[in-house]
N, C-alpha and C. Protein backbone atom coordinates (compact mmCIF):
# COMPACT_ATOMS: atom_id res chain seq x y z
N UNK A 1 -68.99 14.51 -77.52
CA UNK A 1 -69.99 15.49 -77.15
C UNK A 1 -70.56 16.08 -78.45
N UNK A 2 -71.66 16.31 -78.31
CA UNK A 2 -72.74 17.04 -79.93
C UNK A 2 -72.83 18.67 -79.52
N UNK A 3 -72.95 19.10 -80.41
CA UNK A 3 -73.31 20.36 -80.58
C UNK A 3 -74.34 20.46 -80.09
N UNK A 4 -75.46 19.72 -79.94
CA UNK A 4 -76.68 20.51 -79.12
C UNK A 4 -76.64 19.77 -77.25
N UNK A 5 -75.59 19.33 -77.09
CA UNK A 5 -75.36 19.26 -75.72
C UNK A 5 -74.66 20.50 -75.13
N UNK A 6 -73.89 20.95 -76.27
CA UNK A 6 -73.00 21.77 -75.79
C UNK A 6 -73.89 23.34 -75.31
N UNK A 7 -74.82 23.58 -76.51
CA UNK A 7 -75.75 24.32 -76.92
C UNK A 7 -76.43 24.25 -75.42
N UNK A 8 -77.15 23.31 -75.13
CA UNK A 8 -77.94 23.09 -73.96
C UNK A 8 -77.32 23.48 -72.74
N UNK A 9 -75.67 23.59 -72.74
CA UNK A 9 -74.96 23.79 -71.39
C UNK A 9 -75.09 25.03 -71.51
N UNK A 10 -74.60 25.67 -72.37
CA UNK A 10 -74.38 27.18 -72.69
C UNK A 10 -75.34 27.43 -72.45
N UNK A 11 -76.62 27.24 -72.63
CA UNK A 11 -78.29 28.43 -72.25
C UNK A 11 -78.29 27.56 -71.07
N UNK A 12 -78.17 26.54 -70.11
CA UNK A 12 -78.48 26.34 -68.76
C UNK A 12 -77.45 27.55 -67.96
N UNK A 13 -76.41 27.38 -68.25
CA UNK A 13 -75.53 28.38 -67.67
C UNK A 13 -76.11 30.01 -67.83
N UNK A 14 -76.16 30.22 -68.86
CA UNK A 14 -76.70 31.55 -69.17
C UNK A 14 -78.03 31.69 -67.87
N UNK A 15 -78.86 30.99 -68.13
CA UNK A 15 -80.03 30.66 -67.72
C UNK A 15 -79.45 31.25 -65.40
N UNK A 16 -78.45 30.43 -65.19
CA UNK A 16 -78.28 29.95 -63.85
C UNK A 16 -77.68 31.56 -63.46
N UNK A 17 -77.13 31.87 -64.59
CA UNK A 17 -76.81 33.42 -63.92
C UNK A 17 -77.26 34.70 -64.28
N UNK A 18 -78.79 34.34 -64.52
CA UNK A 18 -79.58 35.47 -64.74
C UNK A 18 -79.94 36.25 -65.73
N UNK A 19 -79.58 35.60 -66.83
CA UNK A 19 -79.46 36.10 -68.06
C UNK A 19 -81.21 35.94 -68.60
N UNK A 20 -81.33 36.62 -69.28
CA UNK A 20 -83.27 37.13 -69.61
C UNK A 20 -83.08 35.32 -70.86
N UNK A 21 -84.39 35.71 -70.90
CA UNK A 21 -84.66 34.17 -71.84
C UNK A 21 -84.04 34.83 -73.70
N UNK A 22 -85.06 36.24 -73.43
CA UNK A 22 -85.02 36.33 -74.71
C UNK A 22 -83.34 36.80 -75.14
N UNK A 23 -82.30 37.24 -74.24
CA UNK A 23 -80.88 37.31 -74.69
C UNK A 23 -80.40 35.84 -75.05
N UNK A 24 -81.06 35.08 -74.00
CA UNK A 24 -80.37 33.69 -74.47
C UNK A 24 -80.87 33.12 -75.84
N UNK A 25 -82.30 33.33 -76.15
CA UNK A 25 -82.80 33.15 -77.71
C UNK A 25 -82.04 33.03 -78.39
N UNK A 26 -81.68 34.72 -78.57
CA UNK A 26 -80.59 34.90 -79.33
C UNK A 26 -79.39 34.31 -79.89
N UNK A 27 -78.83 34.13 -79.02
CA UNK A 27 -77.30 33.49 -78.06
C UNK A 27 -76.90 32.44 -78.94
N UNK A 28 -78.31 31.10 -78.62
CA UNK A 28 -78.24 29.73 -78.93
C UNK A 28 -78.35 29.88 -80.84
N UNK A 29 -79.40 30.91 -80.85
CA UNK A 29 -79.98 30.39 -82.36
C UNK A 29 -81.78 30.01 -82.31
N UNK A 30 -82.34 30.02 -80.98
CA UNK A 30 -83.54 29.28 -81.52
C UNK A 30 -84.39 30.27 -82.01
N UNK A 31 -85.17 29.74 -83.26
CA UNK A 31 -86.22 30.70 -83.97
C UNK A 31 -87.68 31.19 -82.71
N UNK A 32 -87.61 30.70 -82.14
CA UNK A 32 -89.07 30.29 -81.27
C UNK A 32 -88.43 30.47 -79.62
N UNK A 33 -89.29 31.43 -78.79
CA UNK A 33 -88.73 31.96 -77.60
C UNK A 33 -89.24 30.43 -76.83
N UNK A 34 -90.31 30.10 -77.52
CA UNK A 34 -91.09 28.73 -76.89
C UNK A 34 -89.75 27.22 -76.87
N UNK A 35 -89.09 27.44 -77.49
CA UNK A 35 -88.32 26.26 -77.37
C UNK A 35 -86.66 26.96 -76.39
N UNK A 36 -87.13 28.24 -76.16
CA UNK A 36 -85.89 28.70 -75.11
C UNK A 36 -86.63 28.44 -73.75
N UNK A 37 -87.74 28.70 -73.78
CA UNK A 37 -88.81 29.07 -72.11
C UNK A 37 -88.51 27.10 -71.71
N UNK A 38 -88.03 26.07 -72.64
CA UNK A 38 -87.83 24.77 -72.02
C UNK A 38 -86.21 24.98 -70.74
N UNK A 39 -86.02 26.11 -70.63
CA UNK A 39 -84.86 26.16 -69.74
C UNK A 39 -85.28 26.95 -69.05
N UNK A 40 -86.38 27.60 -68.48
CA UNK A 40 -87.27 28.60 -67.63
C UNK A 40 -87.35 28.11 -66.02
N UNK A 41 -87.19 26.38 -66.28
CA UNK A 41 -87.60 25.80 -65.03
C UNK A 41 -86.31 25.60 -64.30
N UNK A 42 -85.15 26.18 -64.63
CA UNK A 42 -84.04 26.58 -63.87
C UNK A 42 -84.01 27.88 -63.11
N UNK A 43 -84.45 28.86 -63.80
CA UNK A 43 -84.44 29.84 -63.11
C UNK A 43 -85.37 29.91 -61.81
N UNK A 44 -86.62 29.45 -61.99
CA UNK A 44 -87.35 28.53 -60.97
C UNK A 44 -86.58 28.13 -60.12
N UNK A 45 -86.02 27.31 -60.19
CA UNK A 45 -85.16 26.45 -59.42
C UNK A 45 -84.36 27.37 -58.29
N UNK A 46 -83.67 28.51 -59.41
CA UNK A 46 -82.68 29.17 -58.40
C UNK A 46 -83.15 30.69 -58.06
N UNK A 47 -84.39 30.59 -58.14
CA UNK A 47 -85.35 31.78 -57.08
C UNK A 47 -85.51 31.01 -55.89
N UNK A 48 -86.13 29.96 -56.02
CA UNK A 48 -86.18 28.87 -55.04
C UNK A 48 -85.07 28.73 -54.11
N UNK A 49 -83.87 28.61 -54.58
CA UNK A 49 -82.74 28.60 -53.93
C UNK A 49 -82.46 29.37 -53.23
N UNK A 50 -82.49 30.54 -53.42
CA UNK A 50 -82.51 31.70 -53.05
C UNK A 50 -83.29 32.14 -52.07
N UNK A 51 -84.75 31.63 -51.73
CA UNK A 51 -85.31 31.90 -50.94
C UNK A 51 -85.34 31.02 -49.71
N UNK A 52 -84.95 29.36 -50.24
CA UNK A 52 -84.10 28.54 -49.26
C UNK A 52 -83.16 28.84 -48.28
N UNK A 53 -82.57 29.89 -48.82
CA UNK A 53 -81.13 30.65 -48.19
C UNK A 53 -81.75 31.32 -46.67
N UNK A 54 -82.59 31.93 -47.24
CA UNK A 54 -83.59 32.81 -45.72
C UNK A 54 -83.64 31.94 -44.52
């Protein structure tokens, strides 16, 4: 396993339980909120989910 797989689990997870983009920025290391917002389309996902539930 690489360090930026691992990296990638850690901000999907962050990501899946609600955590803001810009804490996860932080978190990972990335200079650019634009290369964190590439994990945005999870949270998507689990608003979606969420409203599936209804």
């Amino acid at each position: 396993m690489h360090f930026h797989t691992l990296r990638h689990s850690f901000a999907s997870a962050l990501v899946q339980r609600g955590i803001s983009l810009y804490a996860i920025k932080e978190l990972v290391g990335h200079e650019n909120i634009k290369t964190t917002q590439i994990y945005s389309h999870l949270q998507k996902q689990n608003l979606m989910d969420a409203v599936n539930l209804l």
